[in-house]
PDB file of N, CA and C in Angstrom:
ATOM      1  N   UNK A   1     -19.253  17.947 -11.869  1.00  0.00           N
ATOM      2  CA  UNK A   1     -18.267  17.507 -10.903  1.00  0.00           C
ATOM      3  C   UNK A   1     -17.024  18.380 -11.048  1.00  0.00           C
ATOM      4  N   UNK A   2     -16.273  18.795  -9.832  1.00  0.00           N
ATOM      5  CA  UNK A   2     -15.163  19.884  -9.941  1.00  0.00           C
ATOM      6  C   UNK A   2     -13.986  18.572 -10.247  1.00  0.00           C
ATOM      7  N   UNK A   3     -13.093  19.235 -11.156  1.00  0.00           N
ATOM      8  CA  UNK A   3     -12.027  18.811 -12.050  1.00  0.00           C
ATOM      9  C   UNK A   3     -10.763  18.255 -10.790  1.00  0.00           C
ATOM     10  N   UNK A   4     -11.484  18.759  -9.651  1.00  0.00           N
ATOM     11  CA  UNK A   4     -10.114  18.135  -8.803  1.00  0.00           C
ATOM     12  C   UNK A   4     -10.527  16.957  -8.204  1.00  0.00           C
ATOM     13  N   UNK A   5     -11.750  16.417  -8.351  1.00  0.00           N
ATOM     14  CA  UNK A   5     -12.764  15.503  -7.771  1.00  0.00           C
ATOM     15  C   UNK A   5     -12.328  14.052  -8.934  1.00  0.00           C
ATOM     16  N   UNK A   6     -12.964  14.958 -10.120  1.00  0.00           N
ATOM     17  CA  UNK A   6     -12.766  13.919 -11.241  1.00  0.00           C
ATOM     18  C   UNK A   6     -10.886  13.405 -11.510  1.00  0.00           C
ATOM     19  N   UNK A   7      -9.700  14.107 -11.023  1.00  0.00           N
ATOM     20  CA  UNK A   7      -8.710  14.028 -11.025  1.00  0.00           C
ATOM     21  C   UNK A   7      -8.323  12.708 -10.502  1.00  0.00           C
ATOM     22  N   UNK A   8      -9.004  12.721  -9.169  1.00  0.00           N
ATOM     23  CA  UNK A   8      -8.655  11.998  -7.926  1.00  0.00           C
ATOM     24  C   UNK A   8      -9.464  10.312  -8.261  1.00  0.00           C
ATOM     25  N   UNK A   9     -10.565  10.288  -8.817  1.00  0.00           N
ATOM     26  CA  UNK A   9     -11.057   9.418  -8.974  1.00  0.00           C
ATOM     27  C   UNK A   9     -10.836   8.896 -10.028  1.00  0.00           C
ATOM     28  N   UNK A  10     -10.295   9.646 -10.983  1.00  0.00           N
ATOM     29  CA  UNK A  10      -9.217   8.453 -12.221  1.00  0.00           C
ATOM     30  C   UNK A  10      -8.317   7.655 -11.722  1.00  0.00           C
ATOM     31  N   UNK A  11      -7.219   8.904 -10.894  1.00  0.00           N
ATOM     32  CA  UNK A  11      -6.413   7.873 -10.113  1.00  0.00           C
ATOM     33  C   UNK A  11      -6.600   6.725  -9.707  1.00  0.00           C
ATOM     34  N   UNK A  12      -7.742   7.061  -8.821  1.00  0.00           N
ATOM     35  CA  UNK A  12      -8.214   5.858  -8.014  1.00  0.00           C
ATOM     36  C   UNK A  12      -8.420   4.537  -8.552  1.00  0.00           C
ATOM     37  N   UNK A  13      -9.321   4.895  -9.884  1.00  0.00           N
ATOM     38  CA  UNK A  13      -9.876   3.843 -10.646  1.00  0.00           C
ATOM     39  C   UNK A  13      -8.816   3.108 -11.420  1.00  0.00           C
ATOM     40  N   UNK A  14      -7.845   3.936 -11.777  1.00  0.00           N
ATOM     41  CA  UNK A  14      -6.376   3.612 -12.381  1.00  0.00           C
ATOM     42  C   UNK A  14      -5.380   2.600 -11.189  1.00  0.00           C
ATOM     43  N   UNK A  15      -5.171   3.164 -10.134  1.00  0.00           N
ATOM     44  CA  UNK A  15      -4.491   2.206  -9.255  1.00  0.00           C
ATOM     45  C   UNK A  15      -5.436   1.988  -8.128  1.00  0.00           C
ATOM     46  N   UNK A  16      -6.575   0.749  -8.259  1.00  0.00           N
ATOM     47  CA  UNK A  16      -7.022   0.618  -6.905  1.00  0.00           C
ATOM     48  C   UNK A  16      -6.670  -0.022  -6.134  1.00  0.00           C
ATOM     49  N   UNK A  17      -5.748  -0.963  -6.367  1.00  0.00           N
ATOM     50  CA  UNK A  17      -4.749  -1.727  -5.325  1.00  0.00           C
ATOM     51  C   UNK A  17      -4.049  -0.995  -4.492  1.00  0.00           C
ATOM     52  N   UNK A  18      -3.365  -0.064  -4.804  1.00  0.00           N
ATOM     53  CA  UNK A  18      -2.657   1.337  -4.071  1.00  0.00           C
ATOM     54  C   UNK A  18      -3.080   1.871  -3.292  1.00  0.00           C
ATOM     55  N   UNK A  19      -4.853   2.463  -3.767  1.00  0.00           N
ATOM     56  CA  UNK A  19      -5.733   3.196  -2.971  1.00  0.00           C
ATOM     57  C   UNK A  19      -5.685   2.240  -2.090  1.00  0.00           C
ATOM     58  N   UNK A  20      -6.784   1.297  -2.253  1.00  0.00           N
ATOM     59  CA  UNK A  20      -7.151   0.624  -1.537  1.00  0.00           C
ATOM     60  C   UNK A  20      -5.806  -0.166  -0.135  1.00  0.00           C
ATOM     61  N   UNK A  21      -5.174  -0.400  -0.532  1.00  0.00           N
ATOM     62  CA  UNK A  21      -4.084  -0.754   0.436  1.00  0.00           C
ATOM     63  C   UNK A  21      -3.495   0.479   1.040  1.00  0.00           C
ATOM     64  N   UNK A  22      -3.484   1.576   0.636  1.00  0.00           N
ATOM     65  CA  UNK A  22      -2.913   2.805   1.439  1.00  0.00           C
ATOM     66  C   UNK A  22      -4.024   2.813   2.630  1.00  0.00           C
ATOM     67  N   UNK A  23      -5.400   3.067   2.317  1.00  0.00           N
ATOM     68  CA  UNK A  23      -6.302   3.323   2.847  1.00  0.00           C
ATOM     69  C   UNK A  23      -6.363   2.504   4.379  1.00  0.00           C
ATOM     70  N   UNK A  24      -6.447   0.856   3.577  1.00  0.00           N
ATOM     71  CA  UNK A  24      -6.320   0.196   4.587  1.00  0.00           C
ATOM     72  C   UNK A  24      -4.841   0.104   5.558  1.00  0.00           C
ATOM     73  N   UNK A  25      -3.806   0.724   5.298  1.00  0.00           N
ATOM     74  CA  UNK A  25      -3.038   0.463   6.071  1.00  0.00           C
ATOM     75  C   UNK A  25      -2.856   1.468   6.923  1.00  0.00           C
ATOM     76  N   UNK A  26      -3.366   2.254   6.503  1.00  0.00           N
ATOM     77  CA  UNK A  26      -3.911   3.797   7.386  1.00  0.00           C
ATOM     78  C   UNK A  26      -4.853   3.443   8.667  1.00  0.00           C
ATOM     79  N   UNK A  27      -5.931   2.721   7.953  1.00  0.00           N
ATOM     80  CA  UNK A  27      -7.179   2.463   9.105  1.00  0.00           C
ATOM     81  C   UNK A  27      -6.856   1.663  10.215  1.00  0.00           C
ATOM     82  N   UNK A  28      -5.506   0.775   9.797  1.00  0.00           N
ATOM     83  CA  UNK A  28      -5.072  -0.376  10.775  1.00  0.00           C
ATOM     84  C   UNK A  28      -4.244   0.617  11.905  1.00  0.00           C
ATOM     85  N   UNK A  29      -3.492   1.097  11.297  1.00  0.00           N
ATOM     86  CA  UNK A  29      -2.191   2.220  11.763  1.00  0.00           C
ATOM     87  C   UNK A  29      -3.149   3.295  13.143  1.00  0.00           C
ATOM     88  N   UNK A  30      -4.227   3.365  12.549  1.00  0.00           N
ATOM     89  CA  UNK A  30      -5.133   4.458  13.011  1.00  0.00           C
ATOM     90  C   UNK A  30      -5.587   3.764  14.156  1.00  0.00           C
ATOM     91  N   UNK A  31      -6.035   2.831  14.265  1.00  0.00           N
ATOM     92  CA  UNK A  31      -6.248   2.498  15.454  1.00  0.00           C
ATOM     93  C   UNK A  31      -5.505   1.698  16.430  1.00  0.00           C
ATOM     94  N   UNK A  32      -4.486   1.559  16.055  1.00  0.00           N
ATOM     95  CA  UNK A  32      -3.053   1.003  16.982  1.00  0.00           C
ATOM     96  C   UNK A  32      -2.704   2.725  17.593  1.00  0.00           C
ATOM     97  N   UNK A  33      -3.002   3.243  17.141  1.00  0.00           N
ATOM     98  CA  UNK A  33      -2.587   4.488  17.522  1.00  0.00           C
ATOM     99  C   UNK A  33      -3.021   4.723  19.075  1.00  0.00           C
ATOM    100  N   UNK A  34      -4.273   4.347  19.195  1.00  0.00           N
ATOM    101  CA  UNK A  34      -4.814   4.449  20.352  1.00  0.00           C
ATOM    102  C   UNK A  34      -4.079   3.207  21.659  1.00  0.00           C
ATOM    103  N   UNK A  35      -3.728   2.749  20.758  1.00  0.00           N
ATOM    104  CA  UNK A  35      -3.101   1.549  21.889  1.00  0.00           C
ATOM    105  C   UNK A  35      -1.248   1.386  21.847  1.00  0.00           C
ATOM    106  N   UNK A  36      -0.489   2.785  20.804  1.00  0.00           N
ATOM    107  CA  UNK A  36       0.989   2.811  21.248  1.00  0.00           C
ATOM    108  C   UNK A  36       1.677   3.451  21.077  1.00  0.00           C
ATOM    109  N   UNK A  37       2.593   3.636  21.868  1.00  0.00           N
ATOM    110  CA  UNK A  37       3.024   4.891  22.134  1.00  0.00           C
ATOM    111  C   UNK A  37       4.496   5.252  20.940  1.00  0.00           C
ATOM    112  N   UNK A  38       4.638   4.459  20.214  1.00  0.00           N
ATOM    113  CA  UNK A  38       5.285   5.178  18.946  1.00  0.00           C
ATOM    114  C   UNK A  38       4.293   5.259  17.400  1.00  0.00           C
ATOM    115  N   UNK A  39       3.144   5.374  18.009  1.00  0.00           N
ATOM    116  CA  UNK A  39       2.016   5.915  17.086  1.00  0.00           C
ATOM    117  C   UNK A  39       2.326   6.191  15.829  1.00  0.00           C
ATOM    118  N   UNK A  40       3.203   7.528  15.612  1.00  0.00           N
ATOM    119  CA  UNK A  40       3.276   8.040  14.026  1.00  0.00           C
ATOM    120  C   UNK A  40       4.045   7.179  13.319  1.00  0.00           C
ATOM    121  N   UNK A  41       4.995   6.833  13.524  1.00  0.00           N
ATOM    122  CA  UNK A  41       6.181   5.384  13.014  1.00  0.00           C
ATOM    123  C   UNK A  41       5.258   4.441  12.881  1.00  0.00           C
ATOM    124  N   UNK A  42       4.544   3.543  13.601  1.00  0.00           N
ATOM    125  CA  UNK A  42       3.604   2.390  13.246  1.00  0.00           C
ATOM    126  C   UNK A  42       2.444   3.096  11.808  1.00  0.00           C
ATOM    127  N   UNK A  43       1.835   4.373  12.096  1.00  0.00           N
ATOM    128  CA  UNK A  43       1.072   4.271  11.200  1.00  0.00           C
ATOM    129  C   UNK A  43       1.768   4.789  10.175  1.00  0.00           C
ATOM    130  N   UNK A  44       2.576   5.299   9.795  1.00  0.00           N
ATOM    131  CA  UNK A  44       3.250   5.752   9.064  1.00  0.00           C
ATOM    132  C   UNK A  44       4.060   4.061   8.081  1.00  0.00           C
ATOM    133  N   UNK A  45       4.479   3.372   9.102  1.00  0.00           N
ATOM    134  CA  UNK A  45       5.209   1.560   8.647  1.00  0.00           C
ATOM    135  C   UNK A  45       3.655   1.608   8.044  1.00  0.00           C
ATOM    136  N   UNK A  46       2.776   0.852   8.673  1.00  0.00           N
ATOM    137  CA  UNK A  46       1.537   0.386   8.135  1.00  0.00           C
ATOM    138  C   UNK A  46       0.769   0.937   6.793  1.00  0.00           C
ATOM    139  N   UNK A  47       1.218   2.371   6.573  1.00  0.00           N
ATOM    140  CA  UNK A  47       0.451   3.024   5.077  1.00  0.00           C
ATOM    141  C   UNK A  47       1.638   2.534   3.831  1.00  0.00           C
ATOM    142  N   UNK A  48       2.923   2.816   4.465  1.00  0.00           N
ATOM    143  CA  UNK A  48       3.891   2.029   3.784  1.00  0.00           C
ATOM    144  C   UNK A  48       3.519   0.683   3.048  1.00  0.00           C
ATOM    145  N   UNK A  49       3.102   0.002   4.147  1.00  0.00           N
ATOM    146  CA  UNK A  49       3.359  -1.391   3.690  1.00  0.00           C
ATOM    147  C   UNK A  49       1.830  -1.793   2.921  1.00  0.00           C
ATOM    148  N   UNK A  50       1.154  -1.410   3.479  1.00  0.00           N
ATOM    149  CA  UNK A  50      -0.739  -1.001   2.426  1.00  0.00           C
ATOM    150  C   UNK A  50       0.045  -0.735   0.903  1.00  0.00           C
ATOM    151  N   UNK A  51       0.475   0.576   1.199  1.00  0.00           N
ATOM    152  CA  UNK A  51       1.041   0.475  -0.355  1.00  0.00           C
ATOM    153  C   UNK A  51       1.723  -0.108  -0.670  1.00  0.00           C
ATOM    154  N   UNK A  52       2.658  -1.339  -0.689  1.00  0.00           N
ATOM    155  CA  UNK A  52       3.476  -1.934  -1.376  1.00  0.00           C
ATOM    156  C   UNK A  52       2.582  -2.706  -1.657  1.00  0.00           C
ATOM    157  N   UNK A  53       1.843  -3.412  -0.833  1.00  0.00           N
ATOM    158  CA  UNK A  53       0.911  -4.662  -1.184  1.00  0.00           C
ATOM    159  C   UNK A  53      -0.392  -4.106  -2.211  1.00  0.00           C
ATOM    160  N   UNK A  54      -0.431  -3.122  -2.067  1.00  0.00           N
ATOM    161  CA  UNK A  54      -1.731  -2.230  -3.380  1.00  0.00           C
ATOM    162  C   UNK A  54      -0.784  -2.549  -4.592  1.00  0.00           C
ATOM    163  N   UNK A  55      -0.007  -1.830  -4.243  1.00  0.00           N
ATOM    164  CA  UNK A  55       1.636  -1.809  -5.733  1.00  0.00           C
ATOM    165  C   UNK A  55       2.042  -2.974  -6.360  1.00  0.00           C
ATOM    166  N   UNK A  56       1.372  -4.405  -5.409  1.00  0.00           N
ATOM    167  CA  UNK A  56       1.842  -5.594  -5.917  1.00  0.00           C
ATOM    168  C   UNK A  56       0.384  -6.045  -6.809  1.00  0.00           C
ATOM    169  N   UNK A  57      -0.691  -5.962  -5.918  1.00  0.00           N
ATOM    170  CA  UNK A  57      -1.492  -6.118  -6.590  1.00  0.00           C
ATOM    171  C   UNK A  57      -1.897  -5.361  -7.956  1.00  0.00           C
ATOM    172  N   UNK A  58      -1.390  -4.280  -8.204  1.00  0.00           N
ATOM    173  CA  UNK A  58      -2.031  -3.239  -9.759  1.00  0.00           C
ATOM    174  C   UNK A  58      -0.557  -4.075 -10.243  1.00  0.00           C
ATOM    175  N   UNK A  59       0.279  -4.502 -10.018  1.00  0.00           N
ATOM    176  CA  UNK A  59       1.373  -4.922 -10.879  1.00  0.00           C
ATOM    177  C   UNK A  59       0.931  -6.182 -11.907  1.00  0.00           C
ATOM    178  N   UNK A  60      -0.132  -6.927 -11.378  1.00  0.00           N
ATOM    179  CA  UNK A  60      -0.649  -8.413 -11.677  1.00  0.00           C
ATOM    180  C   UNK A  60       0.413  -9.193 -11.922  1.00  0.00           C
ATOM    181  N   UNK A  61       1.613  -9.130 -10.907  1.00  0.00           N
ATOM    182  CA  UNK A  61       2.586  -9.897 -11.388  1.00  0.00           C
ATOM    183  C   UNK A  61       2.627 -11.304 -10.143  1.00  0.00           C
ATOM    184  N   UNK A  62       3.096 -11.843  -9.985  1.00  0.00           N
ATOM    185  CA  UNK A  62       3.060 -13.254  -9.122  1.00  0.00           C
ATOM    186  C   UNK A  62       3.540 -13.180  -8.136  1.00  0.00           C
ATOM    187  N   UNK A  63       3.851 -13.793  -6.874  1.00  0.00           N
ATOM    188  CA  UNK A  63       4.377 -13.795  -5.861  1.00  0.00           C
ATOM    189  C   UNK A  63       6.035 -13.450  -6.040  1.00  0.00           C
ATOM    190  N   UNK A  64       6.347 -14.409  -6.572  1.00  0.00           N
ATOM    191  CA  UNK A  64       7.604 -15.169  -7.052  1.00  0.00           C
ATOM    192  C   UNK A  64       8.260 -13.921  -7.087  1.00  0.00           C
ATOM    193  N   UNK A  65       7.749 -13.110  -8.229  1.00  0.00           N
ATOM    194  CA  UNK A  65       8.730 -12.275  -9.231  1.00  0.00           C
ATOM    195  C   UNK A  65       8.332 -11.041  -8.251  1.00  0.00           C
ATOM    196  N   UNK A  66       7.923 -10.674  -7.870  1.00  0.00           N
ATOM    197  CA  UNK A  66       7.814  -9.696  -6.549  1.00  0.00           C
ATOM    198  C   UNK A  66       8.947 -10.022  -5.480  1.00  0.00           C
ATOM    199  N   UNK A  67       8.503 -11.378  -5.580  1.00  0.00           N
ATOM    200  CA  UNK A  67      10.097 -12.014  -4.230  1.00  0.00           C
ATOM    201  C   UNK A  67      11.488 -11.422  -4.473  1.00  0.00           C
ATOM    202  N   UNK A  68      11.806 -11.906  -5.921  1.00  0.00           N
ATOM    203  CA  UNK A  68      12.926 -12.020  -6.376  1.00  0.00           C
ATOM    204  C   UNK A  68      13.447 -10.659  -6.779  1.00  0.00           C
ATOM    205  N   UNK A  69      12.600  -9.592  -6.963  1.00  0.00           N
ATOM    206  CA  UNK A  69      12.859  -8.248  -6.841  1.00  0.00           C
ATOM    207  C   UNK A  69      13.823  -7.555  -5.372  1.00  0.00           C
ATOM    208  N   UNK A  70      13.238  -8.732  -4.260  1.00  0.00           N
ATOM    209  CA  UNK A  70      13.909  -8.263  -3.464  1.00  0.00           C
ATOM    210  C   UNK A  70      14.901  -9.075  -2.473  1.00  0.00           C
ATOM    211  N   UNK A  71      14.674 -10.381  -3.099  1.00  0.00           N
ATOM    212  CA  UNK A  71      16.028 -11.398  -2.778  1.00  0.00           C
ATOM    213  C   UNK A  71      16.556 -11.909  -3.378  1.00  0.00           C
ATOM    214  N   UNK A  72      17.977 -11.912  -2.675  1.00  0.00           N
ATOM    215  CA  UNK A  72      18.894 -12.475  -4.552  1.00  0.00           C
ATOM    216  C   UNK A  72      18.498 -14.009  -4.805  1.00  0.00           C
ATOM    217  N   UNK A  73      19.270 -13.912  -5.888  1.00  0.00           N
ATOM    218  CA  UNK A  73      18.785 -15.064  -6.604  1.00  0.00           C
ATOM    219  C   UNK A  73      19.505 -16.274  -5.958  1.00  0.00           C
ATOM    220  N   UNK A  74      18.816 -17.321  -5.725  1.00  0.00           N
ATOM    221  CA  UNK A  74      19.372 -18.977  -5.064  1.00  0.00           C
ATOM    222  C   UNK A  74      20.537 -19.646  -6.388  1.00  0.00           C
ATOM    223  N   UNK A  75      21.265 -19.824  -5.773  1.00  0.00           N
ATOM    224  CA  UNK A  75      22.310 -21.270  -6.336  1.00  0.00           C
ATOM    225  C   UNK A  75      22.079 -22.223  -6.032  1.00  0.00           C
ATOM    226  N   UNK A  76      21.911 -23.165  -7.366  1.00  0.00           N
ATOM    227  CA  UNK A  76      21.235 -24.658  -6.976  1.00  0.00           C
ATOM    228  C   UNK A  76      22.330 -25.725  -7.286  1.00  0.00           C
TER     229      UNK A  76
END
């Protein structure tokens, strides 16, 4: 197997939440494409957001603490 093959598939195997959510937010993106007319921005948002949700999943961290990363904290 060529060394740039085996490179790519550590990665992969290393973050498959990433892959896998880039991928899919590509495939979604990809075919909205055909149906709008700011095409590269949607698929471009959509691989974005594949990867955050890949990024949450290889994190194995909880909803919560993902939340709170990005909203401040409540006063009770």
């Amino acid at each position: 197997m060529r060394p740039e093959v085996r490179e790519i598939l550590r990665i992969a195997l290393e973050h498959p939440g990433k892959v896998f959510g880039s991928i899919f937010g590509f495939i979604v993106g990809w075919v909205m494409i055909l149906f709008s007319p700011i095409a590269g921005l949607y698929l471009a948002g959509c691989v974005a957001v594949g990867y955050l949700i890949g990024r949450h999943v290889d994190s194995h961290r909880s909803i919560r603490e993902v939340l709170e990363d990005f909203l401040p904290p409540q006063e009770r």
